[in-house]
PDB file of N, CA and C in Angstrom:
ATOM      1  N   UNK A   1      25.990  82.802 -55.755  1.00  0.00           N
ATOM      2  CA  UNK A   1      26.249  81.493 -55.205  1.00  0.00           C
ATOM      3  C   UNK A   1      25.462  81.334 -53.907  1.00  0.00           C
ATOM      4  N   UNK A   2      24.689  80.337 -53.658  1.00  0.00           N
ATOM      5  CA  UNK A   2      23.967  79.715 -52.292  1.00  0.00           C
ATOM      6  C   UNK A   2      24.683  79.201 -51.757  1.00  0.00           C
ATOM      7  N   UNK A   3      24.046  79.720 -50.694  1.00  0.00           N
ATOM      8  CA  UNK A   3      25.170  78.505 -49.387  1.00  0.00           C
ATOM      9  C   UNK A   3      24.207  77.379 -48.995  1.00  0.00           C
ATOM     10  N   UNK A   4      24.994  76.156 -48.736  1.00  0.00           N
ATOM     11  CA  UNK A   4      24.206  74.862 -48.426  1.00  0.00           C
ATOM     12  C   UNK A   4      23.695  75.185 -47.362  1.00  0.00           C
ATOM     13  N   UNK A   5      22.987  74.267 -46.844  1.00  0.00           N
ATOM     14  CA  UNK A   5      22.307  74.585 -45.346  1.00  0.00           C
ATOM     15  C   UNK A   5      23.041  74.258 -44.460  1.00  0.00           C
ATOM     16  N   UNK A   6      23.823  73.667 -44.201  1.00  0.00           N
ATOM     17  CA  UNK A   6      24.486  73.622 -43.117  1.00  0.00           C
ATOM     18  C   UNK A   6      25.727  74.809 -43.132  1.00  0.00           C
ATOM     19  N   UNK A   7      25.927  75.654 -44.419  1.00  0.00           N
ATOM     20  CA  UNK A   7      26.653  76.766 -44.295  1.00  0.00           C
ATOM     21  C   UNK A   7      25.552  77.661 -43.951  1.00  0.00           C
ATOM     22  N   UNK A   8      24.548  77.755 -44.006  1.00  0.00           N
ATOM     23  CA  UNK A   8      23.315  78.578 -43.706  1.00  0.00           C
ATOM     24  C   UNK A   8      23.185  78.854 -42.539  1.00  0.00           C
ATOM     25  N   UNK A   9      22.806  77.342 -41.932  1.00  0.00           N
ATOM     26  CA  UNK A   9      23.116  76.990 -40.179  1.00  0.00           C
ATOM     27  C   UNK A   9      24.360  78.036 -39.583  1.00  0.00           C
ATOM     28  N   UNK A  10      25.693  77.312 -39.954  1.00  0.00           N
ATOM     29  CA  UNK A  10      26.239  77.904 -39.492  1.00  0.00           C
ATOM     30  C   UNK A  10      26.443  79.671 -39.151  1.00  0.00           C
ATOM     31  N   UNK A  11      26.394  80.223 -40.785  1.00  0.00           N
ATOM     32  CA  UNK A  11      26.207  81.372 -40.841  1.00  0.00           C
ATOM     33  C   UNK A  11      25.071  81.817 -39.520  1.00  0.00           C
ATOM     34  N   UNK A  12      23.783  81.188 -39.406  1.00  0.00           N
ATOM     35  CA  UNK A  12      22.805  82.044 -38.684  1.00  0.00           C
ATOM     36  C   UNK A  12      23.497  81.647 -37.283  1.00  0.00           C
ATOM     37  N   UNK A  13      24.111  80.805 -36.964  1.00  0.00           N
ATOM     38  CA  UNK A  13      24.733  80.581 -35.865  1.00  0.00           C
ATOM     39  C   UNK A  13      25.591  81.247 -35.097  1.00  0.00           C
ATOM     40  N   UNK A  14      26.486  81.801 -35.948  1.00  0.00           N
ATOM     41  CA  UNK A  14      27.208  82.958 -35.527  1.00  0.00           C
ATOM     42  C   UNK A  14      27.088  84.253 -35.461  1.00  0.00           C
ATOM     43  N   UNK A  15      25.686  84.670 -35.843  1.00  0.00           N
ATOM     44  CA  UNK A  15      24.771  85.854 -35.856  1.00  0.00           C
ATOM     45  C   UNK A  15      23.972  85.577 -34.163  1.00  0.00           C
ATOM     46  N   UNK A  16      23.274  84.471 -34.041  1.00  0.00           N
ATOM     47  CA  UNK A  16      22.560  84.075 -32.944  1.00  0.00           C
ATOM     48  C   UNK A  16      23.728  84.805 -31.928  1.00  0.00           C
ATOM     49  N   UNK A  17      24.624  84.204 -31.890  1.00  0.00           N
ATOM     50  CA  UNK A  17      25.788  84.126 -30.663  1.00  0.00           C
ATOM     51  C   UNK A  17      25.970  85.813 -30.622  1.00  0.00           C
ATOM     52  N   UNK A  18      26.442  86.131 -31.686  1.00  0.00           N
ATOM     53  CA  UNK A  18      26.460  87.594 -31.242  1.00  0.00           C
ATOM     54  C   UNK A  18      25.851  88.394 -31.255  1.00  0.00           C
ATOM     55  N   UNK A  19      24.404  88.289 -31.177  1.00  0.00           N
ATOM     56  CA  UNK A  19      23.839  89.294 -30.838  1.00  0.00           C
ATOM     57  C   UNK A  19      22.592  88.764 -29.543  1.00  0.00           C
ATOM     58  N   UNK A  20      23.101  87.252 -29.111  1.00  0.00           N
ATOM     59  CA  UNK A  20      22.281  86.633 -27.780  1.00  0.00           C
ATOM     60  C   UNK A  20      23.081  87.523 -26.579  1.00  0.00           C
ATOM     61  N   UNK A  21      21.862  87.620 -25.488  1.00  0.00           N
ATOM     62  CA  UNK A  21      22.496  88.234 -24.573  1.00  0.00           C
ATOM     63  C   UNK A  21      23.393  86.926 -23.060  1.00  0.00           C
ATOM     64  N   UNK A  22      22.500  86.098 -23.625  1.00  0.00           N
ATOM     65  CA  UNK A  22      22.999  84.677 -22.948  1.00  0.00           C
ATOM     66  C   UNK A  22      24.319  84.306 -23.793  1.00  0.00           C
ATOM     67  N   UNK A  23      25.119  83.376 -22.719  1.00  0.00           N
ATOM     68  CA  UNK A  23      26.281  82.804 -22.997  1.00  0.00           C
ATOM     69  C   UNK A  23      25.724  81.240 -23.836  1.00  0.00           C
ATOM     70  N   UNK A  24      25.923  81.077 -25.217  1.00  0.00           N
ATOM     71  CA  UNK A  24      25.863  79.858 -25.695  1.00  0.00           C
ATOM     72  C   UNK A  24      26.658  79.032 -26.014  1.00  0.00           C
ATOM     73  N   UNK A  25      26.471  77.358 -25.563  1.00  0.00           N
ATOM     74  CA  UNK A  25      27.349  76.678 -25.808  1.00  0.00           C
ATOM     75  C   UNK A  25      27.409  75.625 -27.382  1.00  0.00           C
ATOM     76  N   UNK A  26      28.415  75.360 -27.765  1.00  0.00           N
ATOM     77  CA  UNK A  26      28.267  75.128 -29.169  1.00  0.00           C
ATOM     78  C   UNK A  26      27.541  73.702 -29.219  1.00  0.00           C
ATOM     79  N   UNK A  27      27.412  73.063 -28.410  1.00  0.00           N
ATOM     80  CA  UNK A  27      26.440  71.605 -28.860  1.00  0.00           C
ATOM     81  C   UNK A  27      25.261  71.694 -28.735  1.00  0.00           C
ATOM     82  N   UNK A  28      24.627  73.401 -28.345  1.00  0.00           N
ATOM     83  CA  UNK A  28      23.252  73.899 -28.047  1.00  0.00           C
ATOM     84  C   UNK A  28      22.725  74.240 -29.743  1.00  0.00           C
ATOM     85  N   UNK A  29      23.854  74.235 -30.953  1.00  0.00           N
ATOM     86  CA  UNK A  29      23.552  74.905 -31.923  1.00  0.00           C
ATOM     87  C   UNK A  29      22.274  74.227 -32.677  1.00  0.00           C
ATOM     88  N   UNK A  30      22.446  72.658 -32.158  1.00  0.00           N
ATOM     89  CA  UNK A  30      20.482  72.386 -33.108  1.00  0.00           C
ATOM     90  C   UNK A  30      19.774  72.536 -32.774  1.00  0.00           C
ATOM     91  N   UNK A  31      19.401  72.593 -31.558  1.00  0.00           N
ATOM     92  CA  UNK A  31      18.677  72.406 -30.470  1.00  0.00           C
ATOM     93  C   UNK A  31      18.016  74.557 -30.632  1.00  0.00           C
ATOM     94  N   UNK A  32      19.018  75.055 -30.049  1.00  0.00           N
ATOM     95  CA  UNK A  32      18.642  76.524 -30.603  1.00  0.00           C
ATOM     96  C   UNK A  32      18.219  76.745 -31.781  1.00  0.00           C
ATOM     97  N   UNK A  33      19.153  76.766 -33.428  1.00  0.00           N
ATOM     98  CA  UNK A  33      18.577  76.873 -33.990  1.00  0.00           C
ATOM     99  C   UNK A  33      16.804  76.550 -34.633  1.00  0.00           C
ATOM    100  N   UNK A  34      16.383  74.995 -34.233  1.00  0.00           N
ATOM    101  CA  UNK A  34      15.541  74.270 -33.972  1.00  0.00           C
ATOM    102  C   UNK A  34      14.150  75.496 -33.317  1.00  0.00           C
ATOM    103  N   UNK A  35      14.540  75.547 -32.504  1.00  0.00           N
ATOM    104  CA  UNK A  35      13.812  76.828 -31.239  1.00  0.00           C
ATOM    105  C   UNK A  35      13.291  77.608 -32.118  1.00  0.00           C
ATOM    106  N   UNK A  36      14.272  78.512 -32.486  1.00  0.00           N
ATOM    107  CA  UNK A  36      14.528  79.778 -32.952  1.00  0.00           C
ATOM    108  C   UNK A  36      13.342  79.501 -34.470  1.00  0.00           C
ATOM    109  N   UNK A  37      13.681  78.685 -35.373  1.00  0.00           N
ATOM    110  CA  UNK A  37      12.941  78.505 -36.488  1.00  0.00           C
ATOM    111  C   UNK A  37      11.482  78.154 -36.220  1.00  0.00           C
ATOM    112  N   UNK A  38      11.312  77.279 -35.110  1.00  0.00           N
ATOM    113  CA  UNK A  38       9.849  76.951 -34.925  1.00  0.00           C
ATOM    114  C   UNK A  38       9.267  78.321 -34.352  1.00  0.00           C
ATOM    115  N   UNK A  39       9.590  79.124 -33.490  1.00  0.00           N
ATOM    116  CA  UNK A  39       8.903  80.655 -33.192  1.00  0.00           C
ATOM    117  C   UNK A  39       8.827  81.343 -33.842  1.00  0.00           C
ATOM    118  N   UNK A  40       9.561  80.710 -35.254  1.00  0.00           N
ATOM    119  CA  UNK A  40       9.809  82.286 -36.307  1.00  0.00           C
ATOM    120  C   UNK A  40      10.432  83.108 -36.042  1.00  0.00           C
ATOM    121  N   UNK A  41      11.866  83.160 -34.713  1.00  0.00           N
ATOM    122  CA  UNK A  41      12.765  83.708 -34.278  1.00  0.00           C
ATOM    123  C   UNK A  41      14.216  84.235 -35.158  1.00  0.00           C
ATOM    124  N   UNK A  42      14.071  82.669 -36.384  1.00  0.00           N
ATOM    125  CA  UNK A  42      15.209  82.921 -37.542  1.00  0.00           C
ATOM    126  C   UNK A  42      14.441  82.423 -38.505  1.00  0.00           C
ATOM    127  N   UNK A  43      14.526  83.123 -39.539  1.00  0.00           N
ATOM    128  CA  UNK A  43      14.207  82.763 -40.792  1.00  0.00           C
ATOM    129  C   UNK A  43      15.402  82.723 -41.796  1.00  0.00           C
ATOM    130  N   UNK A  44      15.832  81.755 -42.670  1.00  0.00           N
ATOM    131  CA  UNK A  44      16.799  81.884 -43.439  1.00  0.00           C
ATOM    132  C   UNK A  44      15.937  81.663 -45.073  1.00  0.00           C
ATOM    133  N   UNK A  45      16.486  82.667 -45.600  1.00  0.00           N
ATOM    134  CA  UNK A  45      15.662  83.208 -46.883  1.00  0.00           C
ATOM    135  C   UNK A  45      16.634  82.445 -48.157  1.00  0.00           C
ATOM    136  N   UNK A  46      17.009  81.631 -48.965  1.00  0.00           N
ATOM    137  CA  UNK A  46      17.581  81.823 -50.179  1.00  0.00           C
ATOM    138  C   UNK A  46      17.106  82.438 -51.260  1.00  0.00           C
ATOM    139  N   UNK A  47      17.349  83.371 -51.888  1.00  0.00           N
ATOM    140  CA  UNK A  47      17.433  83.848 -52.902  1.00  0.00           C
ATOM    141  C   UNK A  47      18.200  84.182 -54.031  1.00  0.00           C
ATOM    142  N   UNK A  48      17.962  84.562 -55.510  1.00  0.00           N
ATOM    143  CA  UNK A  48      19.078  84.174 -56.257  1.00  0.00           C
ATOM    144  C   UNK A  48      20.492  85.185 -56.732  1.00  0.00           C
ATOM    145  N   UNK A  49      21.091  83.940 -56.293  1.00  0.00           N
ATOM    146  CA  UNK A  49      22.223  84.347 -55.891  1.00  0.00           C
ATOM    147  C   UNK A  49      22.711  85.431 -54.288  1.00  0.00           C
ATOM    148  N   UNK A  50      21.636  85.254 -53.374  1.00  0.00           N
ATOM    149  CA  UNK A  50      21.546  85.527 -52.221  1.00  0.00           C
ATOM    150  C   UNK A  50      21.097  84.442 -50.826  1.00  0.00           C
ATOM    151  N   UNK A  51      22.156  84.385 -49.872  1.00  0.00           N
ATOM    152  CA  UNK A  51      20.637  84.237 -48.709  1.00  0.00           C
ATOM    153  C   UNK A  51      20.646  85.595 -47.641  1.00  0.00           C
ATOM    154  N   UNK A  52      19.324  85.496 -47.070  1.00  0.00           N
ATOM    155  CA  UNK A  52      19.310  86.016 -46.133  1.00  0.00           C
ATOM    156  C   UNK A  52      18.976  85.519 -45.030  1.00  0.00           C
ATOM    157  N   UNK A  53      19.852  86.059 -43.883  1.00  0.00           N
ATOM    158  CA  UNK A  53      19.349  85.537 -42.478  1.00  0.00           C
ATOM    159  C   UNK A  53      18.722  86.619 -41.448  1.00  0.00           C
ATOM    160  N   UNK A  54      17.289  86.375 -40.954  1.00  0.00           N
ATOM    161  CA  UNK A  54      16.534  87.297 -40.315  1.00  0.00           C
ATOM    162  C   UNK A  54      16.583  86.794 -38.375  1.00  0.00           C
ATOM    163  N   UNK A  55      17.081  87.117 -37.619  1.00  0.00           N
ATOM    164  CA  UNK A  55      16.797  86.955 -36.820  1.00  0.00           C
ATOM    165  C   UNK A  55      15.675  87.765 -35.646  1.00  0.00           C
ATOM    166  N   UNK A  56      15.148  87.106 -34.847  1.00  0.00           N
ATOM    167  CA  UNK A  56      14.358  88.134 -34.008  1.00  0.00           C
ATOM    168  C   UNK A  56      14.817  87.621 -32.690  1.00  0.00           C
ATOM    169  N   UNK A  57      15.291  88.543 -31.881  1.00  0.00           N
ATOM    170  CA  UNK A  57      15.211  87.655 -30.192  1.00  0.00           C
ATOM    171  C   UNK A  57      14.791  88.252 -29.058  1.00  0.00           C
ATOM    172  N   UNK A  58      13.471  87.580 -28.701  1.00  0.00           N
ATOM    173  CA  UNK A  58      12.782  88.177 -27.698  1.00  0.00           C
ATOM    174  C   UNK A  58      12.855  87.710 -26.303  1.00  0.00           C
ATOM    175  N   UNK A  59      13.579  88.950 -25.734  1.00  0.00           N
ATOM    176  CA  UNK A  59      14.558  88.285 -24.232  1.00  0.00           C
ATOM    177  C   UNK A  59      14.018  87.648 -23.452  1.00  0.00           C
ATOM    178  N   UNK A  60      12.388  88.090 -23.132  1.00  0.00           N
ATOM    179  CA  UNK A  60      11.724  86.827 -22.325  1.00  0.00           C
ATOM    180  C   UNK A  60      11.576  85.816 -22.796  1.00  0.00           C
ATOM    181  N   UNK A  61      11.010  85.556 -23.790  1.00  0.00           N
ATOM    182  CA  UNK A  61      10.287  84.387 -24.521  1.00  0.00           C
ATOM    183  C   UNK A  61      11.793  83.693 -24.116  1.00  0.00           C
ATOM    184  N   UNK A  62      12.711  84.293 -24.819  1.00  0.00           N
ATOM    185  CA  UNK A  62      14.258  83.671 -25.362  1.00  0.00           C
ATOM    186  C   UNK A  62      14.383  82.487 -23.542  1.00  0.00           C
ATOM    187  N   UNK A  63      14.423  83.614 -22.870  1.00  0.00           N
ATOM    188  CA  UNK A  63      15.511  83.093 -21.904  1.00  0.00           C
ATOM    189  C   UNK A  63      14.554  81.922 -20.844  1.00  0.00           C
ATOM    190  N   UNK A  64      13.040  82.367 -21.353  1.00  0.00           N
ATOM    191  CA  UNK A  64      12.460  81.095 -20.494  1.00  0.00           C
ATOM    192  C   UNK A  64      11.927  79.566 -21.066  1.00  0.00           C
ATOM    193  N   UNK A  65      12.427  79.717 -22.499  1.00  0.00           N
ATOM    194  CA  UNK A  65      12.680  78.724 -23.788  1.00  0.00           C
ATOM    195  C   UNK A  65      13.702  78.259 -23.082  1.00  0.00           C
ATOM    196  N   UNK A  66      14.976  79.010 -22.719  1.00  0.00           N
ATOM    197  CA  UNK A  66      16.190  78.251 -23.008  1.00  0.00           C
ATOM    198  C   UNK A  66      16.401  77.918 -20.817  1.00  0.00           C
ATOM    199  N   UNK A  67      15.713  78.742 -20.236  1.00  0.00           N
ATOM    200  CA  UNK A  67      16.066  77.902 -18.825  1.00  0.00           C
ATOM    201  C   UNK A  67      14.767  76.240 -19.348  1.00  0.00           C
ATOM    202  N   UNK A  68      14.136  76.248 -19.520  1.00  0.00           N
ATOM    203  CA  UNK A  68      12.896  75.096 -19.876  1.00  0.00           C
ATOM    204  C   UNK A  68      13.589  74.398 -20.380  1.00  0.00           C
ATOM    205  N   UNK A  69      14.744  74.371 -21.173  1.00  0.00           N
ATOM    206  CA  UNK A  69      15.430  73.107 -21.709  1.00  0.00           C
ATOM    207  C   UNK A  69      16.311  72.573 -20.846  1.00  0.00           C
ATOM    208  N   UNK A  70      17.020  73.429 -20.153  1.00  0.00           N
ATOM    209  CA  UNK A  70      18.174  72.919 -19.517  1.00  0.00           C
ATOM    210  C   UNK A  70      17.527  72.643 -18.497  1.00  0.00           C
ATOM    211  N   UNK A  71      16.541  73.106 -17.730  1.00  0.00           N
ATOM    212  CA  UNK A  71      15.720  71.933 -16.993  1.00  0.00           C
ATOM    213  C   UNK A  71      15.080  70.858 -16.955  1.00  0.00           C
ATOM    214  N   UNK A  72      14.919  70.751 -18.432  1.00  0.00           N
ATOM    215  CA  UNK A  72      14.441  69.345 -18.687  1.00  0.00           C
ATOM    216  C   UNK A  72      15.309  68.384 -19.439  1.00  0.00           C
ATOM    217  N   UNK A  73      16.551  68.783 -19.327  1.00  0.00           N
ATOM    218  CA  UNK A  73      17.894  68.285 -19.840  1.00  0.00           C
ATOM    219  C   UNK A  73      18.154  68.448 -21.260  1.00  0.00           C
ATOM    220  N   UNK A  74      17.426  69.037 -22.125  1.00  0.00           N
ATOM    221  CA  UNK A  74      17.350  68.698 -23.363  1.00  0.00           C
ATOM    222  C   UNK A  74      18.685  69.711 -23.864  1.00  0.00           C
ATOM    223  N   UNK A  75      19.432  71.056 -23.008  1.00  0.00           N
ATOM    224  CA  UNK A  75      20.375  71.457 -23.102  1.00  0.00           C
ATOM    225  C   UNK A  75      21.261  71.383 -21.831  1.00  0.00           C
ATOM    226  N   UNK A  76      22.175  70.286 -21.962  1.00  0.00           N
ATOM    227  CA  UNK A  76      22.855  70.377 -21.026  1.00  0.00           C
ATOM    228  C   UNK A  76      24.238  71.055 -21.034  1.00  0.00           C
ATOM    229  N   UNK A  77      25.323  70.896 -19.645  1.00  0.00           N
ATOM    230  CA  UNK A  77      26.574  71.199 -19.717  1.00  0.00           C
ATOM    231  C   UNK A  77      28.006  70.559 -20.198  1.00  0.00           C
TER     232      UNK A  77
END
């Protein structure tokens, strides 16, 4: 059985969170995921009768991606 994409989302979402070393907030989840897929940071694979979710997180890149947003408001509080 596949999971829809927004069970996909979610799923990679709750992988992101626990294994980010930053504190994330949950209305950051498109906006991150978004990030994350355009660097090739997450890849979500379906296959049959499988998905897989690949994450990569690279602490610099990561954390000067994510101060660059919230300075330019695009993640706020």
């Amino acid at each position: 059985m596949q999971l829809g994409q927004d069970n996909q989302q979610e799923g990679a979402w709750g992988l992101i969170k626990q294994v980010c070393h930053l504190p994330l907030l949950e209305h950051w989840q498109s906006n991150i995921i978004s990030l994350m897929q355009e660097q090739g940071w997450l890849k979500i694979i379906s296959g049959h009768g499988i998905d897989v979710i690949s994450i990569t997180l690279p602490e610099e890149q990561f954390n000067s991606e994510i101060s660059q947003r919230v300075m330019s408001g695009q993640l706020t509080l």
